[in-house]
N, C-alpha and C. Protein backbone atom coordinates (compact mmCIF):
# COMPACT_ATOMS: atom_id res chain seq x y z
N UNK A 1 -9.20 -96.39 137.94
CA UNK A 1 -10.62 -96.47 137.64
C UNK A 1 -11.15 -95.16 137.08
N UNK A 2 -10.71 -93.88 137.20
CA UNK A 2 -11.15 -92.87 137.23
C UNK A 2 -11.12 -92.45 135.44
N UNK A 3 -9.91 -92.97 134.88
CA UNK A 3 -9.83 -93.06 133.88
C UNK A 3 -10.20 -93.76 132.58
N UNK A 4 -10.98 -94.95 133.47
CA UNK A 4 -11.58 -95.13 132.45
C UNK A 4 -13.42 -94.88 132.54
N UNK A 5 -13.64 -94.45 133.53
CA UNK A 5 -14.80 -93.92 133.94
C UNK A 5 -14.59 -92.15 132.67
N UNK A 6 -14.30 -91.87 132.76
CA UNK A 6 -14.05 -90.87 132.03
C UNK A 6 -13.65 -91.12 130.27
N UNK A 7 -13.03 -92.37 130.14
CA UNK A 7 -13.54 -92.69 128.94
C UNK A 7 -15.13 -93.27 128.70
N UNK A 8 -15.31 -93.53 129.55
CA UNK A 8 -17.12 -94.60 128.93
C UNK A 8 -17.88 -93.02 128.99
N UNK A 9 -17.17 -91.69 129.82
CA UNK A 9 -18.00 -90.68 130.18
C UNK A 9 -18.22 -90.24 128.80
N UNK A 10 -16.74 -89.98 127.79
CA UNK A 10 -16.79 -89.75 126.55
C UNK A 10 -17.59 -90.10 125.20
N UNK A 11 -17.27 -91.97 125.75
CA UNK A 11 -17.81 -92.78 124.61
C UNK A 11 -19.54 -92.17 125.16
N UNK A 12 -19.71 -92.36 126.38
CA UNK A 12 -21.22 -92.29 126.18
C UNK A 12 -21.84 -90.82 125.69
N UNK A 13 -21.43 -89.41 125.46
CA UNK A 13 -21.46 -88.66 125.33
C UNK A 13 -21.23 -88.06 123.81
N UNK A 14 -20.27 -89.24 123.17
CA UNK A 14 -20.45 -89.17 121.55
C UNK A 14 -21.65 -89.65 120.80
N UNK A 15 -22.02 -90.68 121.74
CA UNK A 15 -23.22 -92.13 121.50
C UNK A 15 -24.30 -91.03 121.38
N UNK A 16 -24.59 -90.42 122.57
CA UNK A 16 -25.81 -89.60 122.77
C UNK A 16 -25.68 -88.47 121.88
N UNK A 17 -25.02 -88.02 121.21
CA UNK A 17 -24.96 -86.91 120.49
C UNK A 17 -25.33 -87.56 118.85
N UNK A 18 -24.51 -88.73 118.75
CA UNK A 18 -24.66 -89.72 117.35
C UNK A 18 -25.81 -89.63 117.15
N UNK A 19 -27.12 -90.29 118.04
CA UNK A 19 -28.45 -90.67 118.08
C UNK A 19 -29.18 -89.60 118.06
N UNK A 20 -28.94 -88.58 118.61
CA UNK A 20 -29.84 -87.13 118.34
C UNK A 20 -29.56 -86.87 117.07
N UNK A 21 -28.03 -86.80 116.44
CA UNK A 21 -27.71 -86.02 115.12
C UNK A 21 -28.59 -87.41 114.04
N UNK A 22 -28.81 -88.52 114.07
CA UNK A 22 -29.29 -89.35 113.32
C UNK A 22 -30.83 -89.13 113.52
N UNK A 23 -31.07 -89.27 114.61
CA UNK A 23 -32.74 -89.19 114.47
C UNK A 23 -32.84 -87.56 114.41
N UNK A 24 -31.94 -86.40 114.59
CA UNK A 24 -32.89 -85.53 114.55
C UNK A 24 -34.06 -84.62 115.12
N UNK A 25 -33.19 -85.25 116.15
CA UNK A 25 -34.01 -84.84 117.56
C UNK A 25 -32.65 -84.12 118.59
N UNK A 26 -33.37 -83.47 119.47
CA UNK A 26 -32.41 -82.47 120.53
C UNK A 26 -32.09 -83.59 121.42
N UNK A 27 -30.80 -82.96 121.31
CA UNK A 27 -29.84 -83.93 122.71
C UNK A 27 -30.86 -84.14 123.54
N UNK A 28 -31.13 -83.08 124.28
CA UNK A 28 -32.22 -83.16 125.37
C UNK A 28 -32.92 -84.33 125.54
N UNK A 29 -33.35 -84.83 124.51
CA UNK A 29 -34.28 -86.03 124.74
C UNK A 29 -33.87 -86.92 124.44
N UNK A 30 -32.51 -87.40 124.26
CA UNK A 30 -31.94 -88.88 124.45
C UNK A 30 -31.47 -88.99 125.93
N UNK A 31 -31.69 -90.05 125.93
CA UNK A 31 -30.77 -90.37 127.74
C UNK A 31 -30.33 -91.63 127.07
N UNK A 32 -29.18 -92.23 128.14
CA UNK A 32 -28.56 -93.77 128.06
C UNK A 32 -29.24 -94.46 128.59
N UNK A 33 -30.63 -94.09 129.29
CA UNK A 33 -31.22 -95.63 129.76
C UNK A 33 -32.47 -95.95 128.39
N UNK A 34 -32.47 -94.83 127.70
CA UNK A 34 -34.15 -95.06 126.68
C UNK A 34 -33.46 -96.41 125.93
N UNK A 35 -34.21 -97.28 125.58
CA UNK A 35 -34.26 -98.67 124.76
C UNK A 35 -34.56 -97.44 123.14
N UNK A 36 -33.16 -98.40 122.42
CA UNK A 36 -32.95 -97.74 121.33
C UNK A 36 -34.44 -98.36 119.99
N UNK A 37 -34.75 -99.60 120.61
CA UNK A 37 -35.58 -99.65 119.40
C UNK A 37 -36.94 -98.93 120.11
N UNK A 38 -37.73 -99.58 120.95
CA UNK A 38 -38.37 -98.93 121.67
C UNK A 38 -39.35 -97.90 122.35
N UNK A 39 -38.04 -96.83 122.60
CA UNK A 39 -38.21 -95.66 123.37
C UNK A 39 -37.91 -94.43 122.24
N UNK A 40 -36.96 -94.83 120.90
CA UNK A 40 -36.58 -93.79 119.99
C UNK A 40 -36.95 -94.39 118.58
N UNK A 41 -36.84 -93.37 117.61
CA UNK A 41 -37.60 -93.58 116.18
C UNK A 41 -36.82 -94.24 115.35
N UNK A 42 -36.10 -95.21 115.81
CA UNK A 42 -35.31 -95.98 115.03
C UNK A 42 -35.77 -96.79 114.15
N UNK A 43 -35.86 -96.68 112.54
CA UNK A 43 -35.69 -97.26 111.68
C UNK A 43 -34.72 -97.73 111.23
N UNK A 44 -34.63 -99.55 110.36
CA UNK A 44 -33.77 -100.12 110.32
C UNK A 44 -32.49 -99.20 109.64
N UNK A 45 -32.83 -98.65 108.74
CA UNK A 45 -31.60 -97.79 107.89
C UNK A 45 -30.94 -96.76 108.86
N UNK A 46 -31.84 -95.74 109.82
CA UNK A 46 -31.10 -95.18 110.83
C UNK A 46 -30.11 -96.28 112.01
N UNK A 47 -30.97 -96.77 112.41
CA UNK A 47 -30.21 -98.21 113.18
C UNK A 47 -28.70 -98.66 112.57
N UNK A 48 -28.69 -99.59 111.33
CA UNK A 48 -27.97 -99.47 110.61
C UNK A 48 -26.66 -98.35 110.44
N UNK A 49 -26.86 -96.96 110.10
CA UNK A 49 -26.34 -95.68 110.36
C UNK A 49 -26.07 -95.72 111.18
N UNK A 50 -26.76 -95.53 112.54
CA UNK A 50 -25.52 -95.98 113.90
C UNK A 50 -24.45 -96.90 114.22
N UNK A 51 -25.11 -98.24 113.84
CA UNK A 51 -23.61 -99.05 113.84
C UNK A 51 -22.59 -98.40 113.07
N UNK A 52 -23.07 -97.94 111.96
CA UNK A 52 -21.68 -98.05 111.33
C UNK A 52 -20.87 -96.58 111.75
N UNK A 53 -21.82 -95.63 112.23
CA UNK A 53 -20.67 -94.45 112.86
C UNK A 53 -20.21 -94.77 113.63
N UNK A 54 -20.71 -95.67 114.85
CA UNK A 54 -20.17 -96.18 115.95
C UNK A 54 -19.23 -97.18 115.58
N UNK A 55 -19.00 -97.81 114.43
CA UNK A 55 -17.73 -98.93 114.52
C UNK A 55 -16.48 -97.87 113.48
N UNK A 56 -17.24 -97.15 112.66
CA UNK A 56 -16.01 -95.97 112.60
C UNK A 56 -15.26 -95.28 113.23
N UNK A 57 -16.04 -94.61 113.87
CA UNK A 57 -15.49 -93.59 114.94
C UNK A 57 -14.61 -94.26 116.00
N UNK A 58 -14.80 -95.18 116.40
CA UNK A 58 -14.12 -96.35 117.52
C UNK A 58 -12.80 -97.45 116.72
N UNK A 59 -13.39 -97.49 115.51
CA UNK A 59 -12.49 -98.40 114.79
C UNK A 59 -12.64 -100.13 115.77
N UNK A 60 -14.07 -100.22 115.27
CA UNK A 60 -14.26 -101.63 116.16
C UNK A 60 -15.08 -102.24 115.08
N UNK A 61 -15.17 -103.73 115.09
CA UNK A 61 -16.53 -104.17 114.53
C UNK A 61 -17.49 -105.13 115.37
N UNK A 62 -18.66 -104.56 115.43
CA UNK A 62 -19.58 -105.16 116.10
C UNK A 62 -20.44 -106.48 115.70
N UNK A 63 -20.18 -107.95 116.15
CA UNK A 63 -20.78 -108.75 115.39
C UNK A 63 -22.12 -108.35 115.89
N UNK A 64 -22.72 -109.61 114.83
CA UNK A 64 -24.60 -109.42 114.85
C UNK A 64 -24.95 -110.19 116.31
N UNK A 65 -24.22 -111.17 117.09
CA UNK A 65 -24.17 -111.77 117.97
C UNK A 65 -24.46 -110.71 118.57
N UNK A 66 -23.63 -110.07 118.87
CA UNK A 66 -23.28 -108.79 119.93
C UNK A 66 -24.36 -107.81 119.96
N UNK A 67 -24.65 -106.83 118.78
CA UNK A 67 -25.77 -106.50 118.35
C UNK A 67 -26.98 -106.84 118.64
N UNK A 68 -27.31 -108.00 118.64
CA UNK A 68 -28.39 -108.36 119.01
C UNK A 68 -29.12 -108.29 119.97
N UNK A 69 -28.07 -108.40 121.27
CA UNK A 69 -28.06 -108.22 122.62
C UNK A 69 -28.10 -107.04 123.38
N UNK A 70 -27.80 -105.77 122.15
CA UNK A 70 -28.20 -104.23 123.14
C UNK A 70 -29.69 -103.89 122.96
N UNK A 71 -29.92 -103.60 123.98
CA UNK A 71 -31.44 -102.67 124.26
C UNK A 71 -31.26 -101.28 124.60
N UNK A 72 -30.21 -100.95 125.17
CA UNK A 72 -30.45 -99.47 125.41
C UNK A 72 -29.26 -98.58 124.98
N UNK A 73 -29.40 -97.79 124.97
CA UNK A 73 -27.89 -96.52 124.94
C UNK A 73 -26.55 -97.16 125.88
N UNK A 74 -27.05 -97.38 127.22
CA UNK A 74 -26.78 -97.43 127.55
C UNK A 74 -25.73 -99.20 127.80
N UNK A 75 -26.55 -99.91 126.76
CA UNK A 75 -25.97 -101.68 126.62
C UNK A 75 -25.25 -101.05 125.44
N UNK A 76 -24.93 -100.03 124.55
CA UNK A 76 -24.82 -99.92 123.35
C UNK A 76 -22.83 -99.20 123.94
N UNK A 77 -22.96 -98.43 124.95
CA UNK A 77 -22.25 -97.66 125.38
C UNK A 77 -20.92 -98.87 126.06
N UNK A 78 -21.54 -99.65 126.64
CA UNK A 78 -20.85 -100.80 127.34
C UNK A 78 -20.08 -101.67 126.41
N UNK A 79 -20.69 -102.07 125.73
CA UNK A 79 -19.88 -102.66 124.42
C UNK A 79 -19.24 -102.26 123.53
N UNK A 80 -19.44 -100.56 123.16
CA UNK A 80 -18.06 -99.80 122.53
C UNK A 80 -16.97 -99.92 123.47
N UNK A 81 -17.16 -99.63 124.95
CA UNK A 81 -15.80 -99.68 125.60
C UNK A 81 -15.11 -100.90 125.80
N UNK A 82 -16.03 -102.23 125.81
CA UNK A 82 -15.20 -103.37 125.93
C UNK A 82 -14.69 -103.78 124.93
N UNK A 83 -15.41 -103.15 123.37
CA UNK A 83 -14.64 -103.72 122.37
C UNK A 83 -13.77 -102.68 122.25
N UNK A 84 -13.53 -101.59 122.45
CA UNK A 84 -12.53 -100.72 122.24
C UNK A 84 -11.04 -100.80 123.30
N UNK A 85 -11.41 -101.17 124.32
CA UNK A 85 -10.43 -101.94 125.16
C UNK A 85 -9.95 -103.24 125.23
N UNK A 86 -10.25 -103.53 124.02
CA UNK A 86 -9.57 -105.01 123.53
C UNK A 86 -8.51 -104.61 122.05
N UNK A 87 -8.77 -103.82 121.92
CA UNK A 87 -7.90 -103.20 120.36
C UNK A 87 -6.90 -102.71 120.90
């Protein structure tokens, strides 16, 4: 368990760094519980820009099904590791 607790520690720690370097804002003020549309300045084209670093960087693809269904950093974080632990 420890190990993969330490991967989601990773994935979530790239996630949060992704979303500051896209919006432009200091780490500091992302957390994994803020609701990505929400709580942060997400416009569709930045939005957009995240999926696609996040299905690069992971080498995953995220359907729109799937997509549809995250609200936070933290739903966003959960579903890189389950789709990345299926590859």
């Amino acid at each position: 368990m420890g190990d993969s607790d330490g991967r989601r520690d990773s994935i979530k720690s790239d996630i949060l760094s992704t979303v500051a370097d896209i919006l432009e804002i200091s780490p500091k003020d992302v957390t994994s519980d803020l609701a990505i549309i929400d709580d942060l300045p997400f416009d569709s084209l930045k939005l957009y820009e995240l999926v696609i670093s996040v299905e690069e960087k992971y080498g995953i693809r995220l359907p729109d099904e799937v997509l549809d269904e995250i609200r936070t950093i933290d739903d966003l974080v959960d579903v890189v590791v389950g789709f990345s632990n299926k590859e």
